[in-house]
PDBML (XML) file of the C-alpha atoms, coordinates in Angstrom:
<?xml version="1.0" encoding="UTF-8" ?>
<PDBx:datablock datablockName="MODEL"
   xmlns:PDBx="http://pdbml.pdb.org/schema/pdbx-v50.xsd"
   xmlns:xsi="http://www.w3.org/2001/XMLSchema-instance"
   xsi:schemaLocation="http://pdbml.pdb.org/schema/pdbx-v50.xsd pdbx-v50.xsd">
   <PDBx:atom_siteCategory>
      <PDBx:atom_site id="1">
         <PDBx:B_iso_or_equiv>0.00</PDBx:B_iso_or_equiv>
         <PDBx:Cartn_x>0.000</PDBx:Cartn_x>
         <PDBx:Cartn_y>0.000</PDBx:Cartn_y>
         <PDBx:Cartn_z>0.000</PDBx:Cartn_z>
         <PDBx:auth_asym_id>A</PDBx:auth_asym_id>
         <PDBx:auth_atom_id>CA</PDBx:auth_atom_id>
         <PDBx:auth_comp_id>UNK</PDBx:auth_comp_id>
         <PDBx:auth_seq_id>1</PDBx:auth_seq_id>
         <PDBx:group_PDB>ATOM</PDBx:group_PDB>
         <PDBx:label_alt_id xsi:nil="true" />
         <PDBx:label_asym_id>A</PDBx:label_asym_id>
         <PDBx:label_atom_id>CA</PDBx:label_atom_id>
         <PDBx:label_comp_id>UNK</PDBx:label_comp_id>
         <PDBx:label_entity_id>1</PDBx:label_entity_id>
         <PDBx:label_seq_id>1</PDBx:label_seq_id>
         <PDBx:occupancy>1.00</PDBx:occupancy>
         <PDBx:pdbx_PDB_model_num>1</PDBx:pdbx_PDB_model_num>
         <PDBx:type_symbol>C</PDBx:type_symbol>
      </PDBx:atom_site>
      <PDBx:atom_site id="2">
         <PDBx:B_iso_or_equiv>0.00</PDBx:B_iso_or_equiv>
         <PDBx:Cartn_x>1.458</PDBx:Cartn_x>
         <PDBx:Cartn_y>3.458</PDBx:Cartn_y>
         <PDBx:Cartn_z>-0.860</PDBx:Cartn_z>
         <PDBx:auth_asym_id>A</PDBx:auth_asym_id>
         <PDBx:auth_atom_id>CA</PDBx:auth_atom_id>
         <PDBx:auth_comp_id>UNK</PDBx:auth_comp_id>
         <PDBx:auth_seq_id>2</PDBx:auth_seq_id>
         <PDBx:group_PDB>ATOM</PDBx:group_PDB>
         <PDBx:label_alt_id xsi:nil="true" />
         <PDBx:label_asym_id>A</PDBx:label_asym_id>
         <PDBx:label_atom_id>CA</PDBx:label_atom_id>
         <PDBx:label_comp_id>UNK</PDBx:label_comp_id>
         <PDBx:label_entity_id>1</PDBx:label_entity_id>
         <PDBx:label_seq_id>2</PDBx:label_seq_id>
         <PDBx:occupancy>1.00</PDBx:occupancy>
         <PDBx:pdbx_PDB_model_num>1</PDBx:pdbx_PDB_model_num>
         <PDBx:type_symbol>C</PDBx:type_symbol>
      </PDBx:atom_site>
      <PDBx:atom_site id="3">
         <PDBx:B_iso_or_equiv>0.00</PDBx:B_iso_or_equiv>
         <PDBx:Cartn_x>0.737</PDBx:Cartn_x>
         <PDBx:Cartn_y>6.350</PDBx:Cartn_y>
         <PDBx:Cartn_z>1.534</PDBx:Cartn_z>
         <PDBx:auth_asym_id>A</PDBx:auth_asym_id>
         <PDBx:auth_atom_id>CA</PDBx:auth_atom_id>
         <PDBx:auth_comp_id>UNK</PDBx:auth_comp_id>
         <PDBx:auth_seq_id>3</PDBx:auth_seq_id>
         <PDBx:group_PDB>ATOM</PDBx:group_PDB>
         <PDBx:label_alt_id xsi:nil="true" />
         <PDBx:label_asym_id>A</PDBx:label_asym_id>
         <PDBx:label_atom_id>CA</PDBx:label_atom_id>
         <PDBx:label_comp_id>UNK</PDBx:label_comp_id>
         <PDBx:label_entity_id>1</PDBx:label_entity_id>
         <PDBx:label_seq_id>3</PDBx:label_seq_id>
         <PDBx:occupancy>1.00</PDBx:occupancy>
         <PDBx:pdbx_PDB_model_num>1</PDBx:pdbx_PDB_model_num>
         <PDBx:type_symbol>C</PDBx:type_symbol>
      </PDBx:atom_site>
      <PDBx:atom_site id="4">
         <PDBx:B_iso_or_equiv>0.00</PDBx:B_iso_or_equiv>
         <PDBx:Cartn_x>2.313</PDBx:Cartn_x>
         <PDBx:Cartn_y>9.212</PDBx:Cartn_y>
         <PDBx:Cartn_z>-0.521</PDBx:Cartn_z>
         <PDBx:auth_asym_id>A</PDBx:auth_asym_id>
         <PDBx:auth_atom_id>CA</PDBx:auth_atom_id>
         <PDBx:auth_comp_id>UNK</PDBx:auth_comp_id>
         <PDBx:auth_seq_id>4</PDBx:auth_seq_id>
         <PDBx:group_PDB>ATOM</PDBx:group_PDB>
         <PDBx:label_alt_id xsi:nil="true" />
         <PDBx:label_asym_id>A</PDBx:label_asym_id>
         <PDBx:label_atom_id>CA</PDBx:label_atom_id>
         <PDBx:label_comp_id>UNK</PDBx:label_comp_id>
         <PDBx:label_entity_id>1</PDBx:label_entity_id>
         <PDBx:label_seq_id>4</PDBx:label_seq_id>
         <PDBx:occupancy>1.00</PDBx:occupancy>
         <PDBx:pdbx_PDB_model_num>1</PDBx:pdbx_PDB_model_num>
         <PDBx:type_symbol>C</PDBx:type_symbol>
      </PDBx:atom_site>
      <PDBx:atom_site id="5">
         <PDBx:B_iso_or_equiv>0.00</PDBx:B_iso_or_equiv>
         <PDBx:Cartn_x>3.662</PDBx:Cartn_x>
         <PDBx:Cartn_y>9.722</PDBx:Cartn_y>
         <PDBx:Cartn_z>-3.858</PDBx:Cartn_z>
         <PDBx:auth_asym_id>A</PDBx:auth_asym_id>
         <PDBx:auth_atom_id>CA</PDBx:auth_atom_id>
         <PDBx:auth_comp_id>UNK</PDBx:auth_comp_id>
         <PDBx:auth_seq_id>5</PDBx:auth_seq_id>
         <PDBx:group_PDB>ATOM</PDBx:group_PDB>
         <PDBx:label_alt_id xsi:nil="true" />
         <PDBx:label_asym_id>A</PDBx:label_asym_id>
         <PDBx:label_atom_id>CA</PDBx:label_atom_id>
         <PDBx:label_comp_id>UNK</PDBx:label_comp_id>
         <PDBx:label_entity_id>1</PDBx:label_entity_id>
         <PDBx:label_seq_id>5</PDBx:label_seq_id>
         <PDBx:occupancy>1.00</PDBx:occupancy>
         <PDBx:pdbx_PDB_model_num>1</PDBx:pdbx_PDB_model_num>
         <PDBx:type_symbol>C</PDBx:type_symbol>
      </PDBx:atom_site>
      <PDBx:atom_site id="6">
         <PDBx:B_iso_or_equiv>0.00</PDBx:B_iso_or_equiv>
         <PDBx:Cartn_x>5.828</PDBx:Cartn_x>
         <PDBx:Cartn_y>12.512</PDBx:Cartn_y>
         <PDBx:Cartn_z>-4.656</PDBx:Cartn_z>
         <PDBx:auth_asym_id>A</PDBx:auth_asym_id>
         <PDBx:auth_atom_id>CA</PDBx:auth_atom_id>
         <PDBx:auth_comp_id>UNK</PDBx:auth_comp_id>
         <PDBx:auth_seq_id>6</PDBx:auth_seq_id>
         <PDBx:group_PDB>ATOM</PDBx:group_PDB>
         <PDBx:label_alt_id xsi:nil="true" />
         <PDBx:label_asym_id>A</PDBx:label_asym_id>
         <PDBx:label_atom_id>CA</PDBx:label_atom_id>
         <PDBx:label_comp_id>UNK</PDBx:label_comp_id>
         <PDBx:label_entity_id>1</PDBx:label_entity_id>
         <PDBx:label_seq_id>6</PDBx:label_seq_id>
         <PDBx:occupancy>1.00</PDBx:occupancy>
         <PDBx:pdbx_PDB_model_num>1</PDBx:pdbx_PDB_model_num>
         <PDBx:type_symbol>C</PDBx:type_symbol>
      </PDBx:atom_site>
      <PDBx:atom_site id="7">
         <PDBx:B_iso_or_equiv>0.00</PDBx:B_iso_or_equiv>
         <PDBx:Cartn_x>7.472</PDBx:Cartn_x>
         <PDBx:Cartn_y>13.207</PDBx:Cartn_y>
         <PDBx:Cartn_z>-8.193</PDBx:Cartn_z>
         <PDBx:auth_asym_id>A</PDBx:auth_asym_id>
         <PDBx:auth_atom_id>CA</PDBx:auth_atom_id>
         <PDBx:auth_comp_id>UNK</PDBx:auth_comp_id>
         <PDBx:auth_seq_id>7</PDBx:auth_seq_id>
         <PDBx:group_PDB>ATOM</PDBx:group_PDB>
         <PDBx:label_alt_id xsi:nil="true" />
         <PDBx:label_asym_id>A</PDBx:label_asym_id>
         <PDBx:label_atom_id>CA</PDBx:label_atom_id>
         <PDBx:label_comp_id>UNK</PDBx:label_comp_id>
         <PDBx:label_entity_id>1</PDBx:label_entity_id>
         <PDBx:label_seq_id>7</PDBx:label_seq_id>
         <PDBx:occupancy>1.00</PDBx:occupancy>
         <PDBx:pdbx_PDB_model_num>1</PDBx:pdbx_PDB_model_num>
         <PDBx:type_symbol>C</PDBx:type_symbol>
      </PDBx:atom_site>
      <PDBx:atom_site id="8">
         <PDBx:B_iso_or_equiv>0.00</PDBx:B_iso_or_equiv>
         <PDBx:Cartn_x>9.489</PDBx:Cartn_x>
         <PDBx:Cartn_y>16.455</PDBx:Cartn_y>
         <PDBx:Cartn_z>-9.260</PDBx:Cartn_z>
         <PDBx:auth_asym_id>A</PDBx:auth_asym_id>
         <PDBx:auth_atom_id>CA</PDBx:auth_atom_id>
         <PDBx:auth_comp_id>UNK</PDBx:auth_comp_id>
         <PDBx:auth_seq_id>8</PDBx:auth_seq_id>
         <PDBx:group_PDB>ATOM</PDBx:group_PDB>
         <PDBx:label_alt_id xsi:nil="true" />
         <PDBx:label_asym_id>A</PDBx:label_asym_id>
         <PDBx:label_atom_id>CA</PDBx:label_atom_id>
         <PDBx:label_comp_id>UNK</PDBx:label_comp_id>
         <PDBx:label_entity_id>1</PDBx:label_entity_id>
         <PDBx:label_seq_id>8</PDBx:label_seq_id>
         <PDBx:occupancy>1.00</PDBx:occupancy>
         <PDBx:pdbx_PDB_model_num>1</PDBx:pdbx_PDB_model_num>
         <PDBx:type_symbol>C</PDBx:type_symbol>
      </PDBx:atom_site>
      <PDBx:atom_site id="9">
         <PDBx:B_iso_or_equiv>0.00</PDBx:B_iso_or_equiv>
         <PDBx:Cartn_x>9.206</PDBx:Cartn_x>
         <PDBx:Cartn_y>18.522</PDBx:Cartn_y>
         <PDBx:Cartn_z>-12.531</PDBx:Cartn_z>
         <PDBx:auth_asym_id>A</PDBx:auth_asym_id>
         <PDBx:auth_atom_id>CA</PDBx:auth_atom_id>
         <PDBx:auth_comp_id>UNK</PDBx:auth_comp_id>
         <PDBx:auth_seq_id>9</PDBx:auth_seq_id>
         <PDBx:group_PDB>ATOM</PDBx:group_PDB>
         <PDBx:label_alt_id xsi:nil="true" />
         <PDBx:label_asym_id>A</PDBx:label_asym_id>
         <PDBx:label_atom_id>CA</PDBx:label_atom_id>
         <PDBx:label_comp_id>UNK</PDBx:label_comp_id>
         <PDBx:label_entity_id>1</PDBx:label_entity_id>
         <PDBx:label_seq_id>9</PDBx:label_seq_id>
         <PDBx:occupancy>1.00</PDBx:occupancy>
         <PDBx:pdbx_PDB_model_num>1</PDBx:pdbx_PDB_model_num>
         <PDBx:type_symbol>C</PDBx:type_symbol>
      </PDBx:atom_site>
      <PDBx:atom_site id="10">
         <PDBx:B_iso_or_equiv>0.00</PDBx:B_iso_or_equiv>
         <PDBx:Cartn_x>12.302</PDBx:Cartn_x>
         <PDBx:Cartn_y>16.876</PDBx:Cartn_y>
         <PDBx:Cartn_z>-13.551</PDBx:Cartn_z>
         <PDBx:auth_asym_id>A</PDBx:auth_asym_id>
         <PDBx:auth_atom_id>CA</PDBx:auth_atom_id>
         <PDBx:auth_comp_id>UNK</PDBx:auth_comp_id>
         <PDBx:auth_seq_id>10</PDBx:auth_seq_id>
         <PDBx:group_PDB>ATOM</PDBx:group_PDB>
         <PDBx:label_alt_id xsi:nil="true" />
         <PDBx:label_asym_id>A</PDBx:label_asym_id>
         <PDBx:label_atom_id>CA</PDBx:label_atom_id>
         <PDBx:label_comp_id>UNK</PDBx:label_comp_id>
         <PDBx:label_entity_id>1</PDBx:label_entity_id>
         <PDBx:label_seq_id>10</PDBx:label_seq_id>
         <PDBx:occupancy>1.00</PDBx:occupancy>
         <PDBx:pdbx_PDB_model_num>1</PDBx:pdbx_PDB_model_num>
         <PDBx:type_symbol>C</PDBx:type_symbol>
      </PDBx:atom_site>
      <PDBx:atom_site id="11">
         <PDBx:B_iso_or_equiv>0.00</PDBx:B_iso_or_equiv>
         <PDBx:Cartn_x>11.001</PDBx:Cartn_x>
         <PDBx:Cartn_y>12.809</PDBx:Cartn_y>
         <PDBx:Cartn_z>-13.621</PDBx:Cartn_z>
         <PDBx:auth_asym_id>A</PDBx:auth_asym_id>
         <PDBx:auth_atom_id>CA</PDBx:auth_atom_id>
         <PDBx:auth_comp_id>UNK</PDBx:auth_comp_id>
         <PDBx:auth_seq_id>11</PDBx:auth_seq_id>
         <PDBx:group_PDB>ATOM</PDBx:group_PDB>
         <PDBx:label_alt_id xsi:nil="true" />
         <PDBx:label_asym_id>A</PDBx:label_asym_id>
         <PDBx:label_atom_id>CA</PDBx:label_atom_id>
         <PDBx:label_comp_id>UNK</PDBx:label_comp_id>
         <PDBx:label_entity_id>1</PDBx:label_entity_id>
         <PDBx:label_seq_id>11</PDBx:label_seq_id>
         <PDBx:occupancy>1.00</PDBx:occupancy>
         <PDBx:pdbx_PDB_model_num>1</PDBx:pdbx_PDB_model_num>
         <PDBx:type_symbol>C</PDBx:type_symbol>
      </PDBx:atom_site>
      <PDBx:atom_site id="12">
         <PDBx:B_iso_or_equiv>0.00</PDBx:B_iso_or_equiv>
         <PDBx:Cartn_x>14.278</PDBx:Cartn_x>
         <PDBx:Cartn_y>11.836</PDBx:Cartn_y>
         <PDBx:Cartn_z>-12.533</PDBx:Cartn_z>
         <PDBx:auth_asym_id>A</PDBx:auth_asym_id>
         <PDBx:auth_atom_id>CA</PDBx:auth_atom_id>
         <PDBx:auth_comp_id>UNK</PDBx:auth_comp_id>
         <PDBx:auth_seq_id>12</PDBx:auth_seq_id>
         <PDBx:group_PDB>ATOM</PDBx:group_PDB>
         <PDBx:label_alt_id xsi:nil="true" />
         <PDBx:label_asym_id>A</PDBx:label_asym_id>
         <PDBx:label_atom_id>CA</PDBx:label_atom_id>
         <PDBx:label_comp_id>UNK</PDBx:label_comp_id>
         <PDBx:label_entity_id>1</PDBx:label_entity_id>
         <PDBx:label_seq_id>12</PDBx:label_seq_id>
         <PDBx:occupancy>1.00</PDBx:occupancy>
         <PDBx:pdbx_PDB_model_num>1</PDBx:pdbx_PDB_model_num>
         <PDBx:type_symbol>C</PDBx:type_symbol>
      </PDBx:atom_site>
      <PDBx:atom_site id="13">
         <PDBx:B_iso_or_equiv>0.00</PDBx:B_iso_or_equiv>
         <PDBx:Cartn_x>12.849</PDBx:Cartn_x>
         <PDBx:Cartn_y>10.732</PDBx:Cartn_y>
         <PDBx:Cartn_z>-9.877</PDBx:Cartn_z>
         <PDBx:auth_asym_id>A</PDBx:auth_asym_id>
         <PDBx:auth_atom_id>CA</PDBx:auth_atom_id>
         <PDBx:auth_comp_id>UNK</PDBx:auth_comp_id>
         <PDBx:auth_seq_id>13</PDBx:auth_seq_id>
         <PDBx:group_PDB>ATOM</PDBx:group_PDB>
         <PDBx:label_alt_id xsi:nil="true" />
         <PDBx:label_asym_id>A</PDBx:label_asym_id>
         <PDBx:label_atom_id>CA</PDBx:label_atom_id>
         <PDBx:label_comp_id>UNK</PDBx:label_comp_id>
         <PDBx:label_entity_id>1</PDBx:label_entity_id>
         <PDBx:label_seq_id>13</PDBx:label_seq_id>
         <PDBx:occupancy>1.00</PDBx:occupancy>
         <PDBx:pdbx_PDB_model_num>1</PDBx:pdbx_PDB_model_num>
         <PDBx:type_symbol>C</PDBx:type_symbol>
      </PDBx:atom_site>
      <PDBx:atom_site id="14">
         <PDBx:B_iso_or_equiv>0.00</PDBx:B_iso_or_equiv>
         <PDBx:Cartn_x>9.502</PDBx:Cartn_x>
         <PDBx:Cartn_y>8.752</PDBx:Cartn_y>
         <PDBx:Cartn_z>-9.027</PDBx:Cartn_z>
         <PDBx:auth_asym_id>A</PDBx:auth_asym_id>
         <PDBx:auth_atom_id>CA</PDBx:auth_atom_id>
         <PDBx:auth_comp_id>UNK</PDBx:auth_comp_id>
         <PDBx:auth_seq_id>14</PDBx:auth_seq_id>
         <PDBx:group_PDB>ATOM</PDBx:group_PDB>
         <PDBx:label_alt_id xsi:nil="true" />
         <PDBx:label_asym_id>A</PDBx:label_asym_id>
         <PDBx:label_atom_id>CA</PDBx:label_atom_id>
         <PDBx:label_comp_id>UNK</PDBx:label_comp_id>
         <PDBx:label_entity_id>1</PDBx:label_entity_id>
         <PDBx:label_seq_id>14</PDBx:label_seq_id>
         <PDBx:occupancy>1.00</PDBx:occupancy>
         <PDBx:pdbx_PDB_model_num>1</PDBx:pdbx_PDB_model_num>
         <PDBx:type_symbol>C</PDBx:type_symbol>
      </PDBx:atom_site>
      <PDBx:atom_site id="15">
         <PDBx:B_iso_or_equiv>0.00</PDBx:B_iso_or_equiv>
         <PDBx:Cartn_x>9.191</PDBx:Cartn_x>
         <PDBx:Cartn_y>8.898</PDBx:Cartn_y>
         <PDBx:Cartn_z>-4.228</PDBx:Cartn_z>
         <PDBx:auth_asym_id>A</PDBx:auth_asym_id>
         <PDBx:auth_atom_id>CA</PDBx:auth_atom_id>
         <PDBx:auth_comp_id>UNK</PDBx:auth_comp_id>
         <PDBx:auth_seq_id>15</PDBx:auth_seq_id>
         <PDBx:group_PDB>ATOM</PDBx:group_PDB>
         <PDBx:label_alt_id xsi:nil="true" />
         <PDBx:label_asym_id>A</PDBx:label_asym_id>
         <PDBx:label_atom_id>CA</PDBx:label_atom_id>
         <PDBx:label_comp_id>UNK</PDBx:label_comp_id>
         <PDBx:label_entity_id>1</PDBx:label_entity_id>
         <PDBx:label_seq_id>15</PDBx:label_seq_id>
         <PDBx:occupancy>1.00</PDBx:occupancy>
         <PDBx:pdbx_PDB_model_num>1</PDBx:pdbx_PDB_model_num>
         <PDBx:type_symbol>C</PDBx:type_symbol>
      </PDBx:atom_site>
      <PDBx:atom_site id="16">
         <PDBx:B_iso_or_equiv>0.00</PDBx:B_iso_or_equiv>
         <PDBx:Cartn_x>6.577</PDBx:Cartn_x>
         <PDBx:Cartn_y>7.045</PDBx:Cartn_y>
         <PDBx:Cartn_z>-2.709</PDBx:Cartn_z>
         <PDBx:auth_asym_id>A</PDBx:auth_asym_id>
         <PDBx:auth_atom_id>CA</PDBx:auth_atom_id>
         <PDBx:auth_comp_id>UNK</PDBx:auth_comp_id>
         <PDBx:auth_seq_id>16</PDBx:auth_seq_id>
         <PDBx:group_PDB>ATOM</PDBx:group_PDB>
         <PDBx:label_alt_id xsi:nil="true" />
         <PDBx:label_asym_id>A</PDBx:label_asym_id>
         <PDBx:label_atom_id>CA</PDBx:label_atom_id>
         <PDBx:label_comp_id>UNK</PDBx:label_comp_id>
         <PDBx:label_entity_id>1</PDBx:label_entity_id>
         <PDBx:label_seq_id>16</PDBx:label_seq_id>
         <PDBx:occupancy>1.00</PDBx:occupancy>
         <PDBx:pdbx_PDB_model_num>1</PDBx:pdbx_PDB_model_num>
         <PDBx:type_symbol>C</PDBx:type_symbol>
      </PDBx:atom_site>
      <PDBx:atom_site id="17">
         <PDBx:B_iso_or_equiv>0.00</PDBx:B_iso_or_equiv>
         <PDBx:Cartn_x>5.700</PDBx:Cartn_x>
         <PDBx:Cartn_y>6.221</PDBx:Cartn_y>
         <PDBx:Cartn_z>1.164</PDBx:Cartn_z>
         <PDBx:auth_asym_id>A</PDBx:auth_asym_id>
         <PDBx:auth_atom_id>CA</PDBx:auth_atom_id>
         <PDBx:auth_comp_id>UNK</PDBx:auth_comp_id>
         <PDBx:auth_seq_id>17</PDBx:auth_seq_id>
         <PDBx:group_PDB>ATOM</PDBx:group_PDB>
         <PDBx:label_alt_id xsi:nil="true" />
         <PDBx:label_asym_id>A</PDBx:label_asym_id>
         <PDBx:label_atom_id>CA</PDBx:label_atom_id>
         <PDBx:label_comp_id>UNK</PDBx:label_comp_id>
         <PDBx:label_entity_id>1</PDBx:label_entity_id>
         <PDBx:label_seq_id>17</PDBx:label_seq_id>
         <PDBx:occupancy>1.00</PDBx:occupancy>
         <PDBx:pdbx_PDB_model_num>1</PDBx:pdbx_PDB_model_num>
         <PDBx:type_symbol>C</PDBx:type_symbol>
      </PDBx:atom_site>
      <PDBx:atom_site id="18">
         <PDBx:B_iso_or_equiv>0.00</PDBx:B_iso_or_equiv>
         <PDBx:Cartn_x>4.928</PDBx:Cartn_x>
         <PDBx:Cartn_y>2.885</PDBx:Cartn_y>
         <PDBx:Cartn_z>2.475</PDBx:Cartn_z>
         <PDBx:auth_asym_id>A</PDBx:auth_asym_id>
         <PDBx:auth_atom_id>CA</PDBx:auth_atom_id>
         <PDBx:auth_comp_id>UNK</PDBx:auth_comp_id>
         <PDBx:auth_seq_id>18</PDBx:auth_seq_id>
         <PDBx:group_PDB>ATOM</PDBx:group_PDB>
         <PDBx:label_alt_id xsi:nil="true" />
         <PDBx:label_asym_id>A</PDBx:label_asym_id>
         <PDBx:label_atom_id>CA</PDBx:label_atom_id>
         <PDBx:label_comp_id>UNK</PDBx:label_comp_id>
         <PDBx:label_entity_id>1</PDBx:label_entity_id>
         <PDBx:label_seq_id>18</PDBx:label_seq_id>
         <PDBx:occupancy>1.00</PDBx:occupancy>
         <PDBx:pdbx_PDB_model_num>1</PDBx:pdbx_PDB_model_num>
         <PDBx:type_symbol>C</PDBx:type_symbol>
      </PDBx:atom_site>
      <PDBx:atom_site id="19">
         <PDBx:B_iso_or_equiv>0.00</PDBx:B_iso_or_equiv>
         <PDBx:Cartn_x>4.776</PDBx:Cartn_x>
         <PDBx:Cartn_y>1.186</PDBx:Cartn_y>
         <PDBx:Cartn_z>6.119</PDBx:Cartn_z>
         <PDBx:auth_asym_id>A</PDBx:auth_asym_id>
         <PDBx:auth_atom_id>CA</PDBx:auth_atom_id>
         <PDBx:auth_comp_id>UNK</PDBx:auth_comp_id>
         <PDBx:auth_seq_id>19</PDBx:auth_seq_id>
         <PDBx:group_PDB>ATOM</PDBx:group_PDB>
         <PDBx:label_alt_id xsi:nil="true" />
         <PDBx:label_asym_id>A</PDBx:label_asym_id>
         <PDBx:label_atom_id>CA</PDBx:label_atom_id>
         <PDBx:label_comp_id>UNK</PDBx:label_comp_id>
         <PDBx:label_entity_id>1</PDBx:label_entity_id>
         <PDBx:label_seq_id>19</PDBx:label_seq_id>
         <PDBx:occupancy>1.00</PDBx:occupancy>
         <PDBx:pdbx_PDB_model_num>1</PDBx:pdbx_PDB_model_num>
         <PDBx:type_symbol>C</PDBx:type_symbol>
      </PDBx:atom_site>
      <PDBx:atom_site id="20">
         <PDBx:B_iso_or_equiv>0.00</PDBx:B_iso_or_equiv>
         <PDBx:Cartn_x>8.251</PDBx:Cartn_x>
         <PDBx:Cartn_y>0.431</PDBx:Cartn_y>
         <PDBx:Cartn_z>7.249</PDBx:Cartn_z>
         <PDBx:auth_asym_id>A</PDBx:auth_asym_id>
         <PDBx:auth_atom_id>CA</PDBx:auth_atom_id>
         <PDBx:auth_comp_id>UNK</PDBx:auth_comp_id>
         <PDBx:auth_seq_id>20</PDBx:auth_seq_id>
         <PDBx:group_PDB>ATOM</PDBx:group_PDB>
         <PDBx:label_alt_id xsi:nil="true" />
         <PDBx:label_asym_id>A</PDBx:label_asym_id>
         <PDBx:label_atom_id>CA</PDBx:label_atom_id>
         <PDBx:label_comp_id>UNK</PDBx:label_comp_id>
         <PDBx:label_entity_id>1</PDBx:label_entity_id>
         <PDBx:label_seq_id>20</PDBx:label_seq_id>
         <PDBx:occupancy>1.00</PDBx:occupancy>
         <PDBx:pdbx_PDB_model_num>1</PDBx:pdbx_PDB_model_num>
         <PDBx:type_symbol>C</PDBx:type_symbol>
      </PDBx:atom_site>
      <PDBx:atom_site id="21">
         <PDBx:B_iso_or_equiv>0.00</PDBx:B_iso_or_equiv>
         <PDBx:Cartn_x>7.944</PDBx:Cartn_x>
         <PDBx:Cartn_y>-3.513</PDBx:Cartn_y>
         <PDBx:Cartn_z>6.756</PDBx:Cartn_z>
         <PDBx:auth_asym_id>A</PDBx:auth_asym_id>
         <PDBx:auth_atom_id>CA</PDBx:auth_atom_id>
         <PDBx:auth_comp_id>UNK</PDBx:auth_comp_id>
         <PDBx:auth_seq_id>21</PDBx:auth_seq_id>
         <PDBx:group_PDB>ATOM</PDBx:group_PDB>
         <PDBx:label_alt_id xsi:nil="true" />
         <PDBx:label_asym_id>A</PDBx:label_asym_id>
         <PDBx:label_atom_id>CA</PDBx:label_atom_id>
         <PDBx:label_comp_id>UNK</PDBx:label_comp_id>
         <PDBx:label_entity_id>1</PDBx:label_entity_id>
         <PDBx:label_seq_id>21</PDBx:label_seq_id>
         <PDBx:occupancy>1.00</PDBx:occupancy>
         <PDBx:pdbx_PDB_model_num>1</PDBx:pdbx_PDB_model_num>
         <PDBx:type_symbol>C</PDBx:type_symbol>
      </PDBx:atom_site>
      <PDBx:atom_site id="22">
         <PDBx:B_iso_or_equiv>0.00</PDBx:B_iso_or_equiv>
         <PDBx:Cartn_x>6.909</PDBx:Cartn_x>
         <PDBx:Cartn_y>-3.073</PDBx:Cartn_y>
         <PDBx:Cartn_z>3.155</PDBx:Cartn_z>
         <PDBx:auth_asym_id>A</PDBx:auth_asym_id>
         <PDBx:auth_atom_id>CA</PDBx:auth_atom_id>
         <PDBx:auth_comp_id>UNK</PDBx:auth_comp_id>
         <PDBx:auth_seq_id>22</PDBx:auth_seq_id>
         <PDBx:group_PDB>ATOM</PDBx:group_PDB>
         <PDBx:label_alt_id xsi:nil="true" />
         <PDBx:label_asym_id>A</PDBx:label_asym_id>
         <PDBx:label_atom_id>CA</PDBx:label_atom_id>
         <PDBx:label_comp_id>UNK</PDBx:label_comp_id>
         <PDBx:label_entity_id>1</PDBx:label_entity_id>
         <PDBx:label_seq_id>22</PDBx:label_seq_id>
         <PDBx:occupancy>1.00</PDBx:occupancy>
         <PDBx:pdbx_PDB_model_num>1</PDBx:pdbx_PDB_model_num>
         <PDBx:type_symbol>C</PDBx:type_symbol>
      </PDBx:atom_site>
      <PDBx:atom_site id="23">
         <PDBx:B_iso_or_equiv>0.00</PDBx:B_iso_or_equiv>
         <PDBx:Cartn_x>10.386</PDBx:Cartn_x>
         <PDBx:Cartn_y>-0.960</PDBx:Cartn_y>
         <PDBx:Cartn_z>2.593</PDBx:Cartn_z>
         <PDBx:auth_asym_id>A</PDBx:auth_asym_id>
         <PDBx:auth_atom_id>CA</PDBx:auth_atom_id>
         <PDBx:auth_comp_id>UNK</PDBx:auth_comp_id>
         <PDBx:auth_seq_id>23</PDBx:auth_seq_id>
         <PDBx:group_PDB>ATOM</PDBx:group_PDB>
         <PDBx:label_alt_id xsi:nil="true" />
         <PDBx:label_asym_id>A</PDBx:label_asym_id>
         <PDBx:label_atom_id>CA</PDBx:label_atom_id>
         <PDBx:label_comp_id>UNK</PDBx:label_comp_id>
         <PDBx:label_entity_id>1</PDBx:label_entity_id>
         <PDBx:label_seq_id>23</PDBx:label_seq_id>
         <PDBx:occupancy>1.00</PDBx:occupancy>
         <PDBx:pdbx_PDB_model_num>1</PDBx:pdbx_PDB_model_num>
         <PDBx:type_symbol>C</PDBx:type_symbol>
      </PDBx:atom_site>
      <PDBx:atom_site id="24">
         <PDBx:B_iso_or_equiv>0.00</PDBx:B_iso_or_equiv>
         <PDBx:Cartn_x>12.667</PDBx:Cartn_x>
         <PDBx:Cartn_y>-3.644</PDBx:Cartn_y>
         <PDBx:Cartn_z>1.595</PDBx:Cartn_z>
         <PDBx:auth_asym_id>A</PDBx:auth_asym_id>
         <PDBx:auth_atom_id>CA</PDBx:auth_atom_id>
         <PDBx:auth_comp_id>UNK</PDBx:auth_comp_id>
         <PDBx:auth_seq_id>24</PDBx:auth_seq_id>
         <PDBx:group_PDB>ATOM</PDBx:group_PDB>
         <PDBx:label_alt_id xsi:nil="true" />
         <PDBx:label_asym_id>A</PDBx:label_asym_id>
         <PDBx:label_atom_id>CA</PDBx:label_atom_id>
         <PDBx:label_comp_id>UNK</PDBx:label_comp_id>
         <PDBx:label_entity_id>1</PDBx:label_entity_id>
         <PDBx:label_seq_id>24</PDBx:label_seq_id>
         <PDBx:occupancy>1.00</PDBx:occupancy>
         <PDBx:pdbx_PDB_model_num>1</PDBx:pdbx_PDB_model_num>
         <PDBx:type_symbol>C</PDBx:type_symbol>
      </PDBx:atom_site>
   </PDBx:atom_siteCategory>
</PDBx:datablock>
């Protein structure tokens, strides 16, 4: 499950949130 999704003007880079046990 995502919680946040963040992406710059740029789309060098795609940033998303998710619970800490989903990280790896």
């Amino acid at each position: 499950n995502l919680m946040m999704i963040s992406q710059g003007s740029s789309e060098v880079n795609i940033s998303f949130v998710v619970k800490q046990n989903d990280g790896p």
